[in-house]
Protein backbone atom coordinates (compact mmCIF):
# COMPACT_ATOMS: atom_id res chain seq x y z
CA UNK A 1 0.00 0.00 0.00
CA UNK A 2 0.93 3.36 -0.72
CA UNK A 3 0.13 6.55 1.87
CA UNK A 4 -2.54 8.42 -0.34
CA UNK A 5 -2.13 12.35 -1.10
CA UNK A 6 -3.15 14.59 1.32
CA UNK A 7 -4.76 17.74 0.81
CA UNK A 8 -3.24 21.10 1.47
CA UNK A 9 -4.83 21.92 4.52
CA UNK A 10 -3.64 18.18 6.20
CA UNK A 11 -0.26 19.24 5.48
CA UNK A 12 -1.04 22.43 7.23
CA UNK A 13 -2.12 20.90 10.46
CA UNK A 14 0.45 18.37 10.47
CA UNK A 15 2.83 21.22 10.82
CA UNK A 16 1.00 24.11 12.44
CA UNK A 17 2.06 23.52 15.61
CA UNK A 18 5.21 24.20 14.31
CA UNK A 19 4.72 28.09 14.19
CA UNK A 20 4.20 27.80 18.55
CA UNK A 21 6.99 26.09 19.07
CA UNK A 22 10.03 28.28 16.67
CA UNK A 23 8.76 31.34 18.61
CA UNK A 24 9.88 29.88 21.44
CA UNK A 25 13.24 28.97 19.76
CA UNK A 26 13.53 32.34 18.43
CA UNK A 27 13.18 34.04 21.74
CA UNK A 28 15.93 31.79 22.95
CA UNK A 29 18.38 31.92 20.08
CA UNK A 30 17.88 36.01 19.68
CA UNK A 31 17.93 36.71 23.74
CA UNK A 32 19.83 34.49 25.42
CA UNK A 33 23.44 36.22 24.81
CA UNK A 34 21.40 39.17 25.87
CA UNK A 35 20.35 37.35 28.96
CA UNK A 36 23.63 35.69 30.47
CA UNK A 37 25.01 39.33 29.31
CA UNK A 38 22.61 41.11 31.35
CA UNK A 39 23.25 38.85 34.25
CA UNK A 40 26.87 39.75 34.11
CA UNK A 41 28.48 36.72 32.37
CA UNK A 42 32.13 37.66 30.62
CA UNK A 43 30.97 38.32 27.03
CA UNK A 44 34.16 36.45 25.84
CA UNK A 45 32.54 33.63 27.39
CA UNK A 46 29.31 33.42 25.97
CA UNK A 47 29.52 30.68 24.08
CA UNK A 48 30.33 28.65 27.01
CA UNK A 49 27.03 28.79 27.71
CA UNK A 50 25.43 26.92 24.65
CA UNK A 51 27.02 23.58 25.56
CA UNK A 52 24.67 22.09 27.81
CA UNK A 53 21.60 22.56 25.52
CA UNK A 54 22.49 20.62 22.86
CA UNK A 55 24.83 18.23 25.06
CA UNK A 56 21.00 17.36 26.32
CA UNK A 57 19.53 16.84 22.84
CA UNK A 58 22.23 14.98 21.72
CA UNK A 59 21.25 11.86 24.15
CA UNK A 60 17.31 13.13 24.48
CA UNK A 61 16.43 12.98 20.88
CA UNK A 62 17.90 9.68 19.49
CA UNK A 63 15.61 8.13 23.10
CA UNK A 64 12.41 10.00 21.91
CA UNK A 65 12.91 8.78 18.38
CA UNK A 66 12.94 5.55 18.89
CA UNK A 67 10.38 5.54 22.00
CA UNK A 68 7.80 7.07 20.06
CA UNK A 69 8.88 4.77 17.15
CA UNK A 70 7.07 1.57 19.08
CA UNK A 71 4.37 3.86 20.95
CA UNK A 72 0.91 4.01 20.41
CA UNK A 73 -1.79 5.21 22.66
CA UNK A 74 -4.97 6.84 21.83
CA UNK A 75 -3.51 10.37 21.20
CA UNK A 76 -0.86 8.81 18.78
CA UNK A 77 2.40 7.61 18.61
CA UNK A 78 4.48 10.99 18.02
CA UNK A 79 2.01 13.71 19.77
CA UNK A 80 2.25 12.63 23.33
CA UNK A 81 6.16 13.48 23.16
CA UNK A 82 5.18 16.36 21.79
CA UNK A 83 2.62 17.57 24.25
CA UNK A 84 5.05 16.83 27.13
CA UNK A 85 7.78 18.82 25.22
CA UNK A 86 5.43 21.97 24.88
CA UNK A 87 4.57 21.67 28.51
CA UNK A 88 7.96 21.70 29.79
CA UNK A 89 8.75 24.63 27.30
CA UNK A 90 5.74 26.54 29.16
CA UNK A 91 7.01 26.01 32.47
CA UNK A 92 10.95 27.01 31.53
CA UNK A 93 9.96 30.27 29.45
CA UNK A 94 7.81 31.44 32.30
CA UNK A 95 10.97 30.80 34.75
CA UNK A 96 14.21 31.63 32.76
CA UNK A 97 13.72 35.41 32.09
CA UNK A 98 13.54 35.74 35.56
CA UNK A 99 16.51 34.57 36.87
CA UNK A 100 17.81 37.40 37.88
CA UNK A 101 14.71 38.69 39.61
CA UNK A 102 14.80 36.01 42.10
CA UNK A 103 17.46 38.29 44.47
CA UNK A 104 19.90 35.32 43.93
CA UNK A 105 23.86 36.26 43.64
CA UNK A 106 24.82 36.60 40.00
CA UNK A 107 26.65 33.40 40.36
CA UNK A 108 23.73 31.60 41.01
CA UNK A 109 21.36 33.57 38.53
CA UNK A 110 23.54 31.85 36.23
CA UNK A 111 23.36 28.86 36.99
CA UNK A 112 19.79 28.86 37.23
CA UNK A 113 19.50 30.80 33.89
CA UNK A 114 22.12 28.08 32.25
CA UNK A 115 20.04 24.91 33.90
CA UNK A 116 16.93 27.17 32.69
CA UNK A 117 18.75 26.83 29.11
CA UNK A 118 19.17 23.49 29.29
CA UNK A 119 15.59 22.52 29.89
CA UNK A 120 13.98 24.66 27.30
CA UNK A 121 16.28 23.63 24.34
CA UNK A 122 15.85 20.12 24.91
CA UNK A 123 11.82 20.69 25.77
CA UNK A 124 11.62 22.66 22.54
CA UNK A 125 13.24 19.87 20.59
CA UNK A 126 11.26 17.15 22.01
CA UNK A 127 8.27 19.13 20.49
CA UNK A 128 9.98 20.03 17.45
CA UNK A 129 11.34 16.57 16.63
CA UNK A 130 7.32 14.92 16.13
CA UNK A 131 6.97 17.36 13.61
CA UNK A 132 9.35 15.99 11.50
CA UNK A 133 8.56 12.62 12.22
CA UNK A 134 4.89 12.94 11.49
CA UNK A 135 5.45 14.34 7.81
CA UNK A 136 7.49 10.99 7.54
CA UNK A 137 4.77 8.78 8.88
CA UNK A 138 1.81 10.33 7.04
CA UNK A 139 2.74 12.12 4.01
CA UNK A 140 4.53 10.43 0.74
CA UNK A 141 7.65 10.71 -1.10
CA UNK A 142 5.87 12.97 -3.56
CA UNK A 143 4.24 15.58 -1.28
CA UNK A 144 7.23 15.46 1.42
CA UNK A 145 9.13 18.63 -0.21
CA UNK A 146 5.57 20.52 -0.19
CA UNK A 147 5.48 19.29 3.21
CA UNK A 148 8.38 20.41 4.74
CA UNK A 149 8.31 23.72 2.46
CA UNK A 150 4.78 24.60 4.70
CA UNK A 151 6.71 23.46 7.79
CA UNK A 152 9.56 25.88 6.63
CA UNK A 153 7.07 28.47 6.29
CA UNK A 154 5.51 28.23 9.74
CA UNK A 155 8.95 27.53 11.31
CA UNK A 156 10.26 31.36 9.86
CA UNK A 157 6.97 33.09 10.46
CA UNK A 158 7.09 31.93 14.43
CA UNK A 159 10.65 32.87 14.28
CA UNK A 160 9.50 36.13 12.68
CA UNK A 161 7.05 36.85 15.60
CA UNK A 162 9.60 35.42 18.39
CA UNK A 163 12.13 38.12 17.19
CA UNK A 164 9.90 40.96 17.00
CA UNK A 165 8.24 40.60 20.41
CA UNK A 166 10.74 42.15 22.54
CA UNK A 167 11.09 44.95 19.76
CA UNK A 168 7.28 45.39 19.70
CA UNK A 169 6.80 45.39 23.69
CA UNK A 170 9.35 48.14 24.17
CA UNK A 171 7.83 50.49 21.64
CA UNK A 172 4.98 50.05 23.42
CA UNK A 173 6.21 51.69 26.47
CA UNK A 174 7.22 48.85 28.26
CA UNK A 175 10.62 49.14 29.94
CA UNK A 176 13.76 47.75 27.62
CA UNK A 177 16.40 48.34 30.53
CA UNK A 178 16.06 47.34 34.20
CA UNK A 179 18.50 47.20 37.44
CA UNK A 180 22.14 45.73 37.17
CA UNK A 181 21.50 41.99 36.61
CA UNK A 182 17.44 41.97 36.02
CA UNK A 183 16.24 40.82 32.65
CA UNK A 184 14.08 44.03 31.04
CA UNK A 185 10.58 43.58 31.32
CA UNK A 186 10.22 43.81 27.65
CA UNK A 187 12.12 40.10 27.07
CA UNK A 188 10.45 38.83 30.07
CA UNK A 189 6.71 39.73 28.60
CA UNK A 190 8.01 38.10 25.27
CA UNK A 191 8.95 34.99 26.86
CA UNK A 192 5.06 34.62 28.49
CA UNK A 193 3.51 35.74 25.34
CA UNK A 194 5.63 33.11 23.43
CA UNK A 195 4.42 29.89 26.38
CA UNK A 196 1.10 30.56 25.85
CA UNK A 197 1.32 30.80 21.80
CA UNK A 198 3.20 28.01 21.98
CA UNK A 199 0.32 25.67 24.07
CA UNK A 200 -2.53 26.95 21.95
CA UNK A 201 -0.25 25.95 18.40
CA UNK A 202 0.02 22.61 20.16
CA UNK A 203 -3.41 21.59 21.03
CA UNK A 204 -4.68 22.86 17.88
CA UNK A 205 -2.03 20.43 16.34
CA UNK A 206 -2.98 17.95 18.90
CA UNK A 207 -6.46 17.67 18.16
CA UNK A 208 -6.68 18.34 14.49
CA UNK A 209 -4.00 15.59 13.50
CA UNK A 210 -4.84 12.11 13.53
CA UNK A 211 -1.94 9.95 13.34
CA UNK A 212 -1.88 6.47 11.70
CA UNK A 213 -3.17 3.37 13.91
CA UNK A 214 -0.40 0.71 13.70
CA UNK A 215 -2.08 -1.76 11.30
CA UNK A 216 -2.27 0.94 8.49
CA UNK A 217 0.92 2.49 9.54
CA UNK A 218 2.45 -1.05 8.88
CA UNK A 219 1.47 -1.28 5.56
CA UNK A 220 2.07 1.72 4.06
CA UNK A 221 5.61 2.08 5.27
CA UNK A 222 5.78 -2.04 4.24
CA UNK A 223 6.43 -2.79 7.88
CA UNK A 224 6.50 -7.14 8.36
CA UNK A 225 5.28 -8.61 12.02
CA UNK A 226 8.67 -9.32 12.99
CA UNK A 227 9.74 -6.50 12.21
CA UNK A 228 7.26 -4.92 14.87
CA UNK A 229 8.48 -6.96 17.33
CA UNK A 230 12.37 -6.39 17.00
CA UNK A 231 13.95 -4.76 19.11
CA UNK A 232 15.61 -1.30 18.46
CA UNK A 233 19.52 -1.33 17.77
CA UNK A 234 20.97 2.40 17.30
CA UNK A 235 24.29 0.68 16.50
CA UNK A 236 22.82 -1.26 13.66
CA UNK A 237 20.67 1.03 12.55
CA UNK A 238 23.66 3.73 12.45
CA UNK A 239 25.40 0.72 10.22
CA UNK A 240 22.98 -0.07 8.02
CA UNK A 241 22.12 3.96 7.37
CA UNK A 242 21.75 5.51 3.91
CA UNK A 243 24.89 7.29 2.85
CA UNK A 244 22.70 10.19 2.45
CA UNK A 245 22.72 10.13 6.53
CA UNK A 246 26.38 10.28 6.80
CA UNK A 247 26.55 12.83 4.11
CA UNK A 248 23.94 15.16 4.21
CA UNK A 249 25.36 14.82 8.47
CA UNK A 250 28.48 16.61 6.92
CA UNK A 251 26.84 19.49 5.13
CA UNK A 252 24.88 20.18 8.61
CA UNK A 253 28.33 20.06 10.70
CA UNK A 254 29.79 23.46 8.91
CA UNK A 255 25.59 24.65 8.90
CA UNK A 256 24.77 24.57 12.56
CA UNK A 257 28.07 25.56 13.65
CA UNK A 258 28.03 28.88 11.53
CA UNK A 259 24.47 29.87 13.12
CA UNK A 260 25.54 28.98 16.39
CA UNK A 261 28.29 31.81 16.18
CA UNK A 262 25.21 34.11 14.76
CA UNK A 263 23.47 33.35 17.54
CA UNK A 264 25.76 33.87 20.13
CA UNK A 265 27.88 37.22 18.89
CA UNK A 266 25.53 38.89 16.89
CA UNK A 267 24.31 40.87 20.13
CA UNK A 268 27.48 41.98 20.69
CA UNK A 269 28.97 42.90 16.89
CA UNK A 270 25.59 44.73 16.46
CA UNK A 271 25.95 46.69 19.66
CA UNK A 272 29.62 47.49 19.03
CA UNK A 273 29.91 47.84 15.12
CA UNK A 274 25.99 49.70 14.95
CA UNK A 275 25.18 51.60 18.09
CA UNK A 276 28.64 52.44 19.89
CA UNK A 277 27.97 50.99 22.64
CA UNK A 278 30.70 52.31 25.37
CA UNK A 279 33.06 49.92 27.11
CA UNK A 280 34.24 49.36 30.53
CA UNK A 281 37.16 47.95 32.26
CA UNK A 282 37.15 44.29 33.49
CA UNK A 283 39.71 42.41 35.36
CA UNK A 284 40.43 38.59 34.55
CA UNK A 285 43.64 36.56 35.50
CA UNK A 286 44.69 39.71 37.03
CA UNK A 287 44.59 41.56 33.59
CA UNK A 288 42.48 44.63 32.70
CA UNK A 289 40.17 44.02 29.27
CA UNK A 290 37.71 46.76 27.60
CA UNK A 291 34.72 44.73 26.74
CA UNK A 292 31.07 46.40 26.04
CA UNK A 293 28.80 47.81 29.03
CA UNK A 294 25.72 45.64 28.74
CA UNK A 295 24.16 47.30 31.23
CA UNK A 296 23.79 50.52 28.78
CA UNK A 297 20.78 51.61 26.94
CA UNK A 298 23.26 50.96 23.75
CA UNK A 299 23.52 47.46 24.18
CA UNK A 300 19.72 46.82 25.11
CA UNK A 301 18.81 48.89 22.27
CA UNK A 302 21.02 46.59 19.78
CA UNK A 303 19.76 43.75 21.41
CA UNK A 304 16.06 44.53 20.37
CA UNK A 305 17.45 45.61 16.62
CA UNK A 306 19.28 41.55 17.05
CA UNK A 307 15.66 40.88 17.22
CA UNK A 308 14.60 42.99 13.98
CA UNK A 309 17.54 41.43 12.18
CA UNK A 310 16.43 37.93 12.95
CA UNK A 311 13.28 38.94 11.78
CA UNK A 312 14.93 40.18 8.68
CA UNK A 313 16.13 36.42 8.36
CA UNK A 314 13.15 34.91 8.97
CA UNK A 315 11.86 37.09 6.04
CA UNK A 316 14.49 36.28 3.76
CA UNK A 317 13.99 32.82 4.88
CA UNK A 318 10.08 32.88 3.90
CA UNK A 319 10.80 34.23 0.83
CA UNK A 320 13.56 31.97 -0.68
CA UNK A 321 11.57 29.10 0.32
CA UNK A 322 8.86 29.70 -1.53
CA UNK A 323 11.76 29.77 -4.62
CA UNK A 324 13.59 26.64 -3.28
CA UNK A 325 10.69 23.99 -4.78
CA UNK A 326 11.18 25.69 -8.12
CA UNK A 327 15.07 24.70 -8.49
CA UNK A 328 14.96 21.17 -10.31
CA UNK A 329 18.29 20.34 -9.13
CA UNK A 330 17.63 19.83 -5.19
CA UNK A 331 21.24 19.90 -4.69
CA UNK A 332 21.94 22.86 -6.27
CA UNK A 333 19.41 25.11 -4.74
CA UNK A 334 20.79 23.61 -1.44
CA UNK A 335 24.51 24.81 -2.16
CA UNK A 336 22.88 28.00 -3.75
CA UNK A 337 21.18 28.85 -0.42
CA UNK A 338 24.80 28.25 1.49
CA UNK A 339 26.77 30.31 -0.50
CA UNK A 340 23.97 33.15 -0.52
CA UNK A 341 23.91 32.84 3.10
CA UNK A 342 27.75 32.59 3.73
CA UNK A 343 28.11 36.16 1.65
CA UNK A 344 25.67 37.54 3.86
CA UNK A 345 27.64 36.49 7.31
CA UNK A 346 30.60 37.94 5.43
CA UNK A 347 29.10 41.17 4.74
CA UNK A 348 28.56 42.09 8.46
CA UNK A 349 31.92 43.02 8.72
CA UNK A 350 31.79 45.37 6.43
CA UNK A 351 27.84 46.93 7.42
CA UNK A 352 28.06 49.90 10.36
CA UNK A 353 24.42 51.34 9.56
CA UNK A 354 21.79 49.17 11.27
CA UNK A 355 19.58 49.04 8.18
CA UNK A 356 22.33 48.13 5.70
CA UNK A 357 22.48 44.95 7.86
CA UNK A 358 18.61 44.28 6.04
CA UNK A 359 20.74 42.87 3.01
CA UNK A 360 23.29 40.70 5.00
CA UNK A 361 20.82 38.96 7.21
CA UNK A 362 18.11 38.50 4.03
CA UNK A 363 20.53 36.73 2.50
CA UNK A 364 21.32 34.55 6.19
CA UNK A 365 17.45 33.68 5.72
CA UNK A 366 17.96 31.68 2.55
CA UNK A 367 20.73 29.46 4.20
CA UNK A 368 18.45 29.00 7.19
CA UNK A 369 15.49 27.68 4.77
CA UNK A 370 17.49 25.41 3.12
CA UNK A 371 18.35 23.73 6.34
CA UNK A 372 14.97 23.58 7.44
CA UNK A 373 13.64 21.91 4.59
CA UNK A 374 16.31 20.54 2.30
CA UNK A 375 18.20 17.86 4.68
CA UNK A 376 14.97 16.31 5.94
CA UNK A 377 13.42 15.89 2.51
CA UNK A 378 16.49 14.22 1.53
CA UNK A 379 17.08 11.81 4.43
CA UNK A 380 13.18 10.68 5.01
CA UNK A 381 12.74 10.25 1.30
CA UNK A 382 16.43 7.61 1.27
CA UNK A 383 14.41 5.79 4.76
CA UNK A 384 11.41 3.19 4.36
CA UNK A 385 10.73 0.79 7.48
CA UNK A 386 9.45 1.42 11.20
CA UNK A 387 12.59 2.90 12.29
CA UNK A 388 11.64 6.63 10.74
CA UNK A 389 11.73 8.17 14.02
CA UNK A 390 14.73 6.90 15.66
CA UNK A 391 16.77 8.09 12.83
CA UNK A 392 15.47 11.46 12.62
CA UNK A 393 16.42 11.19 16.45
CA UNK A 394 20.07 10.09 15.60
CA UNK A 395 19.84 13.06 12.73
CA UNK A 396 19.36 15.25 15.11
CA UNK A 397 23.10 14.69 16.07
CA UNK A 398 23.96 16.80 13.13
CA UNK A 399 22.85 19.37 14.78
CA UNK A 400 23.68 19.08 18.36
CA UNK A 401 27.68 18.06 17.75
CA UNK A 402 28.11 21.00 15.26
CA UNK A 403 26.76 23.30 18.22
CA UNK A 404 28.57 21.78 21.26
CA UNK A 405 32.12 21.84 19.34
CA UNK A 406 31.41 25.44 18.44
CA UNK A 407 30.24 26.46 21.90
CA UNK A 408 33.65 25.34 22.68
CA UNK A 409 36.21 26.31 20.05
CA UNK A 410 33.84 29.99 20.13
CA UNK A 411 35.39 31.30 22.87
CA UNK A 412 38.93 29.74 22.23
CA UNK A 413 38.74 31.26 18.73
CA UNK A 414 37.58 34.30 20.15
CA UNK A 415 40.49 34.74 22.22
CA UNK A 416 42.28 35.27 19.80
CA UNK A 417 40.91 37.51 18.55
CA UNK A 418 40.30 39.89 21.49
CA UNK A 419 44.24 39.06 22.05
CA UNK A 420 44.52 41.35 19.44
CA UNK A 421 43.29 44.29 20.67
CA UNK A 422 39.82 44.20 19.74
CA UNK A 423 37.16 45.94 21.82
CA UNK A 424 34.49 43.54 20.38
CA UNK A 425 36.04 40.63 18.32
CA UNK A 426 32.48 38.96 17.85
CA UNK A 427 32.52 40.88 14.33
CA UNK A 428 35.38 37.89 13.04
CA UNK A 429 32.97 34.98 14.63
CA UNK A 430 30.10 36.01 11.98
CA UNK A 431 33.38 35.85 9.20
CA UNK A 432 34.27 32.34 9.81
CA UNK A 433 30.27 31.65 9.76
CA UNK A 434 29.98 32.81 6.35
CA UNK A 435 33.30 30.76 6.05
CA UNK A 436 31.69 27.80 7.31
CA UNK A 437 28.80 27.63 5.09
CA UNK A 438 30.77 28.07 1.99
CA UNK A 439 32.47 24.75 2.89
CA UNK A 440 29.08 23.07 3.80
CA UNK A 441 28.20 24.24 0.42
CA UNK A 442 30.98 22.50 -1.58
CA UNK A 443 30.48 19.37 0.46
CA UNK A 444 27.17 18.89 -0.61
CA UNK A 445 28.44 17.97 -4.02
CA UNK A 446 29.05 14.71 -2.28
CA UNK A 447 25.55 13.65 -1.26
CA UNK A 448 23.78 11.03 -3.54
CA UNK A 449 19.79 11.01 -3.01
CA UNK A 450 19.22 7.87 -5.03
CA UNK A 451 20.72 5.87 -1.86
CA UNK A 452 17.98 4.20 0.13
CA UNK A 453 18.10 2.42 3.23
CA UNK A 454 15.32 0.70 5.26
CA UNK A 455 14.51 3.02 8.48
């Protein structure tokens, strides 16, 4: 048996949920430099801070996959994982923005804010992971790039609304700065506006979708009894994986490390390259550094136009995916979208008006929907077999390894750079981004989408 065609508005709700759960992502990846900054955290050091998150998905997502891969229950098999995800994501976004309101030393604000972290990445990717599985489970090769082009969609236009809200809240009136070491008001109101988006996207999700019972999932994914009844083994699943696994893996190693040096200096090139934001002295290993005042109204200022340039991306990102399905050659359009978006990291170094920085970060948004859409279209459509979820759990180590080893060669490479004398080397990190993506977009010469493997 083959899964039928769906119509449009199917494929919508398979994915709507979606749109809740990026603007939480968004309001992490755009404030928490901003946050840990605020708190007082060395902003050398920031990227110190992003290990633990995906350190977390790394082991949670892989365990989730292949869970959900042999549950069923009467909401489903992947939508209870991704009802407890959303829930968790609730609870953290109402607690992390205030972790420095809780008259704690800043010591301990930190480590509350970086446990905080922890929680909500690997929350948000529990519920972001079903997604992906679901369009695997229910929708067929032909309609999967349609698929994950309307999941791309949502995914930007959350992220779109997650970057603007802190923006939006502080041109209301509502205060942007706040005490040494308290979060603004404006990023803590996002971060509750975002939890309860986020639950209503899910339960819409949750009870418009109806997932396959096991009998009919079974035969149109050509499942065989004993094949239900084996057990999972990630080690032979990992050997017996499509080379597009292994490859398309490489192409997101140079990806996800590039955006997580966006995500972590951008704050901080923005505030120092844009809005001259004024430095102050600070003493480590008994040496005296200038490094940017983050309690100023410069750098909260810059931190809301971080938000604005996200947005930008998520524009950019909206836009070029709506070209993406019109490129014939899948590959090319992917490398297309890499090089586009490795110009644009490049071309921060060179911007010093904040609305020249429109054109870098547009062009940032066509790398960023290319790796929403592209890699997953290509693995799911090389997988047939029960084991769809566990390896989009195991995929998901593209992502987290990429992250963890820039998290920690960020603020080595950094060094260096601030060795030299510069008030705010963060400017360099977005160069070797746009570095990194050129390379991921040679390398995906070597990916071959006619290899199949049974999932």
């Amino acid at each position: 048996m083959k899964i039928p065609d769906l119509s449009f508005w199917k494929l919508w709700n398979i994915s709507f949920g979606f749109f809740g759960v990026q603007i939480a992502y968004a309001l992490q990846s755009a404030n928490i430099s901003r946050i840990f900054s605020t708190l007082g955290a060395d902003p050398h050091s920031l990227s110190y801070f992003w290990i633990l998150p995906p350190l977390a998905g790394i082991v949670v997502q892989p365990i989730i996959g292949a869970l959900s891969d042999r549950t069923w229950c009467r909401f489903g098999r992947r939508i209870p994982y991704l009802f407890v995800g959303a829930l968790i994501a609730v609870l953290v976004m109402c607690l992390l923005p205030n972790a420095g309101s809780f008259g704690m030393s800043v010591s301990a604000a930190m480590v509350f804010g970086l446990f905080s972290l922890m929680f909500l990445d690997t929350s948000i990717n529990i519920a972001m992971q079903p997604f992906k599985m679901m369009v695997g489970d229910m929708v067929n090769e032909k309609q999967k790039g349609l698929a994950y082009s309307i999941q791309s969609f949502l995914c930007n236009a959350g992220s779109l609304a997650g970057y603007l809200f802190p923006f939006i809240f502080a041109a209301i009136g509502i205060s942007n700065v706040a005490p040494k070491g308290i979060i603004p008001d404006s990023v803590i109101f996002s971060f509750y506006i975002g939890a309860v988006i986020l639950i209503l996207c899910v339960i819409y999700t949750t009870v418009k979708v109806k997932e396959y019972p096991p009998e009919l999932y079974a035969a149109y994914h050509g499942i065989k009894e004993e094949e239900k009844a084996e057990k999972t083994n990630v080690f032979k699943l990992l050997a017996h994986a499509p080379k597009a696994f292994w490859t398309v893996g490489l192409v997101q190693f140079f990806c996800w490390s590039a955006f997580m040096f966006m995500w972590t200096y951008t704050n901080g090139t923005v505030a120092a390259n844009v809005f001259d934001t004024p430095v102050v002295e600070q003493i480590k290993d008994g040496v005296t550094h200038l490094v940017l005042d983050t309690q100023s109204v410069q750098y909260q200022t810059a931190g809301d136009w971080v938000g604005i340039l996200f947005a930008v991306q998520a524009v950019g990102s909206v836009i070029w995916a709506a070209v993406i399905p019109s490129i014939a050659n899948r590959k090319f359009a992917y490398s297309l979208s890499l090089v586009l978006g490795g110009i644009g990291f490049i071309s921060v170094f060179f911007m010093h008006n904040q609305y020249a920085l429109f054109f870098s970060f547009l062009l940032i948004g066509c790398a960023w929907a290319a790796m929403l859409a592209l890699p997953f279209t290509i693995l799911t459509n090389a997988l047939t077999g029960g084991h769809m979820g566990t390896y989009l759990g195991l995929f998901n180590g593209t992502i987290c390894v990429p992250q963890i080893v820039a998290a920690i060669a960020g603020g080595w490479v950094l060094g260096m750079f601030a060795d030299e004398g510069a008030i705010a080397p963060e400017v360099n990190m977005l160069v070797l981004a746009g570095v990194l993506l050129i390379v991921g977009a040679c390398c995906v010469g070597i990916i071959r989408e006619s290899d199949h493997a049974e999932a």
